[in-house]
Protein backbone atom coordinates (compact mmCIF):
# COMPACT_ATOMS: atom_id res chain seq x y z
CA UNK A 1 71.52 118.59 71.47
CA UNK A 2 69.59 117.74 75.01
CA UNK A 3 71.27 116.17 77.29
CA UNK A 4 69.36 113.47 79.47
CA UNK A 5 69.35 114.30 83.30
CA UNK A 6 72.86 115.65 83.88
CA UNK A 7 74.29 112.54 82.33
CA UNK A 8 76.64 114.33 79.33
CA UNK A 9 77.38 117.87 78.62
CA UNK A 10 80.26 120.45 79.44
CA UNK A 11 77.41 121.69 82.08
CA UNK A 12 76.21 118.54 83.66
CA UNK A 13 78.03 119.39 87.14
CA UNK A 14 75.74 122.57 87.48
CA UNK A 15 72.27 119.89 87.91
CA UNK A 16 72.41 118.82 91.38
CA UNK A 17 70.18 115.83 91.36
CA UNK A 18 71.47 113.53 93.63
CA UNK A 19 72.14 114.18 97.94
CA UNK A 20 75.64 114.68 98.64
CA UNK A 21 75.24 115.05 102.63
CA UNK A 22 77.11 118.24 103.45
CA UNK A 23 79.90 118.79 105.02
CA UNK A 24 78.44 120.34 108.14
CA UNK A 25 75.87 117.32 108.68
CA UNK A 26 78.76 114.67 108.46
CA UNK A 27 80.46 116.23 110.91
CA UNK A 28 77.95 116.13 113.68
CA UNK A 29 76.96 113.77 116.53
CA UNK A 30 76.29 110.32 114.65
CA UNK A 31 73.20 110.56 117.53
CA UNK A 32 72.30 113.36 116.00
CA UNK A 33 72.10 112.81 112.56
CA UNK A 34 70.13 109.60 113.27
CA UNK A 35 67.57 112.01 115.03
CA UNK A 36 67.56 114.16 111.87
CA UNK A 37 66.83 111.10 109.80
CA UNK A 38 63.92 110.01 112.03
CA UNK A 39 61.31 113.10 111.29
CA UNK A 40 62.86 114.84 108.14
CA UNK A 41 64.46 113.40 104.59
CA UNK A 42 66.94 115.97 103.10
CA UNK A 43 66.44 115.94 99.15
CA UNK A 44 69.05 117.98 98.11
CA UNK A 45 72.22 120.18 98.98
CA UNK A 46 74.80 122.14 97.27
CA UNK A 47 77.69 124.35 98.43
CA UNK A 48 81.32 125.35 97.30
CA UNK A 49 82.19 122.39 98.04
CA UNK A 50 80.00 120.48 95.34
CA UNK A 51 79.85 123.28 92.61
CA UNK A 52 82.56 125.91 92.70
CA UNK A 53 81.26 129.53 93.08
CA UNK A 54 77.76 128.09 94.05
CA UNK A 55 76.05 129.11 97.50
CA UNK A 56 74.64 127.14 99.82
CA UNK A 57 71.35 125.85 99.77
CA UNK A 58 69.07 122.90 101.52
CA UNK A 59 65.88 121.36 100.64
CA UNK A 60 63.75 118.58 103.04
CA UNK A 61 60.54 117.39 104.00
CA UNK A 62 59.79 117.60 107.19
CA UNK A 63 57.51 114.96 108.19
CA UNK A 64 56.67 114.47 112.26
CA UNK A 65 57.87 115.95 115.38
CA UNK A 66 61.25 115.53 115.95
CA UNK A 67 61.75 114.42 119.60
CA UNK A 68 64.96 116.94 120.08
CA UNK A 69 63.88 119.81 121.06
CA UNK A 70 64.62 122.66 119.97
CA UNK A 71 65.69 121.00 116.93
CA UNK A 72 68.08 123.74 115.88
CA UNK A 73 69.96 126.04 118.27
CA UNK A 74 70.28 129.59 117.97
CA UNK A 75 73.12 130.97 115.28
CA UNK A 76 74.05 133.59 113.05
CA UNK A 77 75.55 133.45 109.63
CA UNK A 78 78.33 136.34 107.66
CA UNK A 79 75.80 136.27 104.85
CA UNK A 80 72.22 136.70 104.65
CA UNK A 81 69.90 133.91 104.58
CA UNK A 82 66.88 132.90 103.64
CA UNK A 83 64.73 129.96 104.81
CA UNK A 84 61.40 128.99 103.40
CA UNK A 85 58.31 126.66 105.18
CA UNK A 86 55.90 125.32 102.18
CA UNK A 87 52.31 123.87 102.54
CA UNK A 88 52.65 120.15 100.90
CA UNK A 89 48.74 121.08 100.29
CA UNK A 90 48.34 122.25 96.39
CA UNK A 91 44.28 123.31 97.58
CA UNK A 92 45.41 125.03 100.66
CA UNK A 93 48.91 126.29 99.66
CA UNK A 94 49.04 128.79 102.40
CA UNK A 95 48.05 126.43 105.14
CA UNK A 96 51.28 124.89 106.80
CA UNK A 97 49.72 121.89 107.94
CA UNK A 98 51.63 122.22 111.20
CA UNK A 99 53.33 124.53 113.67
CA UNK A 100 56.91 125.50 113.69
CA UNK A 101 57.96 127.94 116.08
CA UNK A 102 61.18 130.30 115.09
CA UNK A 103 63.05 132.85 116.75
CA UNK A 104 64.80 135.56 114.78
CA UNK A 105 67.37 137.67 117.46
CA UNK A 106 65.16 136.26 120.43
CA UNK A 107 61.78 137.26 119.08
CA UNK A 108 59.29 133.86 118.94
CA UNK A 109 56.88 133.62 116.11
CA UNK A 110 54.66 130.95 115.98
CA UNK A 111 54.09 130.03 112.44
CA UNK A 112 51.06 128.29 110.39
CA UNK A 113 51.58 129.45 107.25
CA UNK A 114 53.55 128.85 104.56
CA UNK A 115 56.52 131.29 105.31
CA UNK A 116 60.00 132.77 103.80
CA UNK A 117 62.08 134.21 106.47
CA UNK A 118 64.71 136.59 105.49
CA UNK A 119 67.46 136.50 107.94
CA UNK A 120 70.02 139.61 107.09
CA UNK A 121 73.65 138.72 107.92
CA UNK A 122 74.90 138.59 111.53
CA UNK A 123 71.71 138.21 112.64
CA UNK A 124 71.19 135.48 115.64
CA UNK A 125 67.98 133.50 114.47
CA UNK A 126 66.85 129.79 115.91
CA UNK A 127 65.99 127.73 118.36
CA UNK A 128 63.50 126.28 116.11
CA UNK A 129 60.66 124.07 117.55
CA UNK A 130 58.65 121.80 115.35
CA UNK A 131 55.58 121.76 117.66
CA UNK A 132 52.75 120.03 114.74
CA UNK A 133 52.98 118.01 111.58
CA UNK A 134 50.04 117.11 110.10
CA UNK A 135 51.29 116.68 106.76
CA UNK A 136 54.69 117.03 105.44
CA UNK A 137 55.89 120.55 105.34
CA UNK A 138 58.73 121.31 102.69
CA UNK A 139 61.71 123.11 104.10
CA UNK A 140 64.77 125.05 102.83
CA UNK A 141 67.32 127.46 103.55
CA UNK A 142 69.56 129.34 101.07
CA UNK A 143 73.11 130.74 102.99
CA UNK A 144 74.40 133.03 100.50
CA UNK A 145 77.93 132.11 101.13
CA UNK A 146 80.07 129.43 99.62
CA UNK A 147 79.13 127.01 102.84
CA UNK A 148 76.89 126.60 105.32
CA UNK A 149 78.45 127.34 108.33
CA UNK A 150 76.55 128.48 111.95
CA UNK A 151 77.73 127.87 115.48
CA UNK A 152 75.37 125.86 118.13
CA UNK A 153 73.41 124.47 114.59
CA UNK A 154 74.06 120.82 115.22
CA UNK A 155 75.07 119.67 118.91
């Protein structure tokens, strides 16, 4: 038997294929979540809260210069993390296509490439500055912990 897009099946609640905004975006400044909404389109989330015994992890284009900025503040998670800039470019897969600049405990790195960043737990990491988009840049960020959850992320 195959099931059609998580429609049927004892398993259908482990596809995630439709945004459920998280918990931690709902709760912020209305302002600011219109801001988000303005340069970036989340695509999808899932947590705990959606799929029990799941981490946590975001996906989203980012697609122009936010005009917040630093867009994120600087935070530190109990679990590692790992977040992830991708070139929208399949011929120049390495090339950003823009400039992000990220701090991980205080130290700045300017970055053009298509990056992972591992961030182990505890440590501080952000502000983030989106500087250049010249194309959309795919984001995510993987909190391996039931929930996303950071101090100073969304103010």
């Amino acid at each position: 038997m195959v099931y059609d897009n998580n429609t049927a099946g004892e398993k259908k609640q482990y596809f995630i294929q439709e945004l459920t905004e998280p918990a931690a975006f709902t709760g912020a400044d209305p302002a600011y979540q219109e801001m988000y909404r303005r340069f970036s389109q989340r695509i999808l989330w899932v947590d705990e809260d959606m799929v029990p015994g799941a981490f946590q992890m975001n996906t989203a284009w980012y697609y122009k210069v936010p005009e917040r900025d630093p867009i994120f503040f600087e935070h530190a998670h109990d679990a590692a993390e790992l977040i992830g800039f991708l070139s929208s470019d399949r011929t120049r897969p390495y090339d950003l296509g823009g400039e992000i600049e990220f701090a991980l405990d205080g130290e700045k790195h300017l970055l053009t490439r298509s990056t992972l960043i591992f961030v182990p737990a505890g440590m501080p990491h952000n502000p983030m500055r989106i500087l250049r988009v010249d194309r959309p840049i795919f984001h995510f960020s993987v909190v391996m912990s039931g929930r996303y959850e950071g101090s100073g992320t969304y103010k």
